[in-house]
C-alpha atoms as a PDB file:
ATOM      1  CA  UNK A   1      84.029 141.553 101.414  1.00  0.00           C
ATOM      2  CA  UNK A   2      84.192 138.987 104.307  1.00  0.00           C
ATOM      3  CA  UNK A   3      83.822 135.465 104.443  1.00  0.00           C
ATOM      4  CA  UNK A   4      83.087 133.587 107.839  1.00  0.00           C
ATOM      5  CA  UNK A   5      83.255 130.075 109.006  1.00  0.00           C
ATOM      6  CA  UNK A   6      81.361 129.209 112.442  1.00  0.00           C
ATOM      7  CA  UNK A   7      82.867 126.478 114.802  1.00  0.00           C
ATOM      8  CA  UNK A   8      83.209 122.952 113.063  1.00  0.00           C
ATOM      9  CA  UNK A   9      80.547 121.142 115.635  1.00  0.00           C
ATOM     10  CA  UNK A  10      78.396 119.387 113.335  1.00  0.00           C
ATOM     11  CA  UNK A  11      78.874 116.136 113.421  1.00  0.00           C
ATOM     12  CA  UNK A  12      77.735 113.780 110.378  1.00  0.00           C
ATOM     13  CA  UNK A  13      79.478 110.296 109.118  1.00  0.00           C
ATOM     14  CA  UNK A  14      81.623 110.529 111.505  1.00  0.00           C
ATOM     15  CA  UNK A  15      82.923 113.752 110.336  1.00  0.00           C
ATOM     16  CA  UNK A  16      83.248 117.536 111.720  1.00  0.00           C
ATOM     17  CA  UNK A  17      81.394 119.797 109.968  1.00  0.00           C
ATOM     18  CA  UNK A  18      81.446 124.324 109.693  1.00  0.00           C
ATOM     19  CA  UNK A  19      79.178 126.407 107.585  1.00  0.00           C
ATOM     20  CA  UNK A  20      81.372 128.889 105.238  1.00  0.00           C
ATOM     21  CA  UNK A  21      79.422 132.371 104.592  1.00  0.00           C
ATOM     22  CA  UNK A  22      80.268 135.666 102.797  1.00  0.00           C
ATOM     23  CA  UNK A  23      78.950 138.951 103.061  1.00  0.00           C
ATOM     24  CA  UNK A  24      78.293 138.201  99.162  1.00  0.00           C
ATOM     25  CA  UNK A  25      77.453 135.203  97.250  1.00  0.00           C
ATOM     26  CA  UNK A  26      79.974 136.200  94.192  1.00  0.00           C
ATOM     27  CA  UNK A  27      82.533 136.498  97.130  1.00  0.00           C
ATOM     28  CA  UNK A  28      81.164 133.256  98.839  1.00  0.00           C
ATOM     29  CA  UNK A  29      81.619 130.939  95.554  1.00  0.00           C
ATOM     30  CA  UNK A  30      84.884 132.615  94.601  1.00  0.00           C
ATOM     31  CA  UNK A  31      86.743 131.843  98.031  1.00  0.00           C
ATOM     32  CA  UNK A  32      84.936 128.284  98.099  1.00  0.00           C
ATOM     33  CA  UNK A  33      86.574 127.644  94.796  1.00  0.00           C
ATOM     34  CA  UNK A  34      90.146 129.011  95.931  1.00  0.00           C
ATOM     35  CA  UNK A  35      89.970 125.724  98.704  1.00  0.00           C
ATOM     36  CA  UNK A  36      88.883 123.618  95.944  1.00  0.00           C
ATOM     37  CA  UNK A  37      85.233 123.060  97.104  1.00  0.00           C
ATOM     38  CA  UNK A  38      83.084 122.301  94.470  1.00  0.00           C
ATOM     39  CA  UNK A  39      80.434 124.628  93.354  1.00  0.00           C
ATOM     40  CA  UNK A  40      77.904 121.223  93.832  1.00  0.00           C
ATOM     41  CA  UNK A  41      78.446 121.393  97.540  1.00  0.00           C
ATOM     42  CA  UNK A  42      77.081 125.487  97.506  1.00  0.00           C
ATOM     43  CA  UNK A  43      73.039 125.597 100.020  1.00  0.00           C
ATOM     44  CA  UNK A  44      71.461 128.354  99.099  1.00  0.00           C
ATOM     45  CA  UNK A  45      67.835 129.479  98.711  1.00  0.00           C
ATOM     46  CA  UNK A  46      65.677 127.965  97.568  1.00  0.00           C
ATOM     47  CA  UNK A  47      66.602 125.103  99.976  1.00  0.00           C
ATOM     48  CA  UNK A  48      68.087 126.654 102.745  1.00  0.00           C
ATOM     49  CA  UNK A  49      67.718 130.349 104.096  1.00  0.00           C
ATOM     50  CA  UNK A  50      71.405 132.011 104.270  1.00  0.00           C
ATOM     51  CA  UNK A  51      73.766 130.536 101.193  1.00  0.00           C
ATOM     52  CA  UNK A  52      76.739 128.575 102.715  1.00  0.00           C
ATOM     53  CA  UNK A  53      78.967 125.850 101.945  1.00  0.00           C
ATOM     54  CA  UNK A  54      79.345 123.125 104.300  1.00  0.00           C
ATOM     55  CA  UNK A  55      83.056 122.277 105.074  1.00  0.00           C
ATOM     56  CA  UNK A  56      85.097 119.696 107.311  1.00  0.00           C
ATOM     57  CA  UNK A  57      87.372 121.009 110.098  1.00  0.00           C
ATOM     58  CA  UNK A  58      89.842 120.144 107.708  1.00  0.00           C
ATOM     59  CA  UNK A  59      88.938 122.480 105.222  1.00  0.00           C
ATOM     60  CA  UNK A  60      87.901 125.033 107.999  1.00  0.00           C
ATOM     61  CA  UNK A  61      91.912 125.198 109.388  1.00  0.00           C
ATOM     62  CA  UNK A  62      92.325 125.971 105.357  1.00  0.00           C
ATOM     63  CA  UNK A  63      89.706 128.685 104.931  1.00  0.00           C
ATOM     64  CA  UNK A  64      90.698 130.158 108.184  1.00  0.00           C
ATOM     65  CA  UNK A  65      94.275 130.545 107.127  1.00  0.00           C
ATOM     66  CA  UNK A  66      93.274 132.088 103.548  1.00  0.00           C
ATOM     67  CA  UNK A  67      91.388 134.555 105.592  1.00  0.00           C
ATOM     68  CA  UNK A  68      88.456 133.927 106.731  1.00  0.00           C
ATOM     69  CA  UNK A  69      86.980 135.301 110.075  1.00  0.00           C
ATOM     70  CA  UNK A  70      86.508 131.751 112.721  1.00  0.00           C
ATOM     71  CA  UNK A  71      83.291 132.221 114.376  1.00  0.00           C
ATOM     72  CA  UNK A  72      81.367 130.681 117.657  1.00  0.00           C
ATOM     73  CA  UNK A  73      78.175 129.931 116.994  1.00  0.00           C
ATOM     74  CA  UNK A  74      76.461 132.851 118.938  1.00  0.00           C
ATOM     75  CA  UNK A  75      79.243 135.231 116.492  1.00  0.00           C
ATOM     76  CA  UNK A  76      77.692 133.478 113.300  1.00  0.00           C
ATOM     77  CA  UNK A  77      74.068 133.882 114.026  1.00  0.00           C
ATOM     78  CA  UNK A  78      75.346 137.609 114.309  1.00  0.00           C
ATOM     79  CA  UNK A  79      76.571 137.698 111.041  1.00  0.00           C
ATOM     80  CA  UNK A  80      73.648 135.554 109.752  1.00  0.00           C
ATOM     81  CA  UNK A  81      71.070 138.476 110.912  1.00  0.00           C
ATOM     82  CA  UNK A  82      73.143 140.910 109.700  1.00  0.00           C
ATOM     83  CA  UNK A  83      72.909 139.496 105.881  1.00  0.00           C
ATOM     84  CA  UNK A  84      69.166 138.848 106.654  1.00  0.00           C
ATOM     85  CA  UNK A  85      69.133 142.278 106.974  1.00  0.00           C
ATOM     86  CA  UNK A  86      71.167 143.659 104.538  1.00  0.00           C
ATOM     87  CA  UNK A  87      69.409 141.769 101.562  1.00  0.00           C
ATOM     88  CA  UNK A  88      66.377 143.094 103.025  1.00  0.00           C
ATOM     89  CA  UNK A  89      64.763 139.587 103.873  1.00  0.00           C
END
């Protein structure tokens, strides 16, 4: 499985912001947990369309170097149409 993280360009209280995905949700909450991200912080349908975390840049630079594929934003909504697909949405 892979996890993603797109470009940290949301900016909200001042702060830099990336959405964390995975080709998996199981995946996606187990390598949020190995950063130390709460499970509280998960979006995920019902609320929002693709399941993510939100993350600062800080915590990008960590998820990046635990693995995780760095993504523009035109690479993400790739890889957000791509799990569209595969779950058969």
């Amino acid at each position: 499985m892979t996890v993603y993280v797109d470009e940290a360009i949301w900016s909200w209280k001042g702060v830099r912001w990336a959405h964390l995905m995975a080709d998996d949700e199981y995946e996606l909450h187990r390598f949020a947990a190995t950063l130390g991200i709460p499970r509280m912080i998960y979006q995920g349908p019902p609320k929002t369309a693709h399941p993510h975390y939100d993350i600062t840049a800080f915590e990008r630079r960590r998820a990046i170097a635990r693995g995780a594929i760095a993504c523009s934003r035109e690479e993400i909504v790739i890889v957000l149409r791509r799990l569209k697909a595969g779950r058969g949405a």
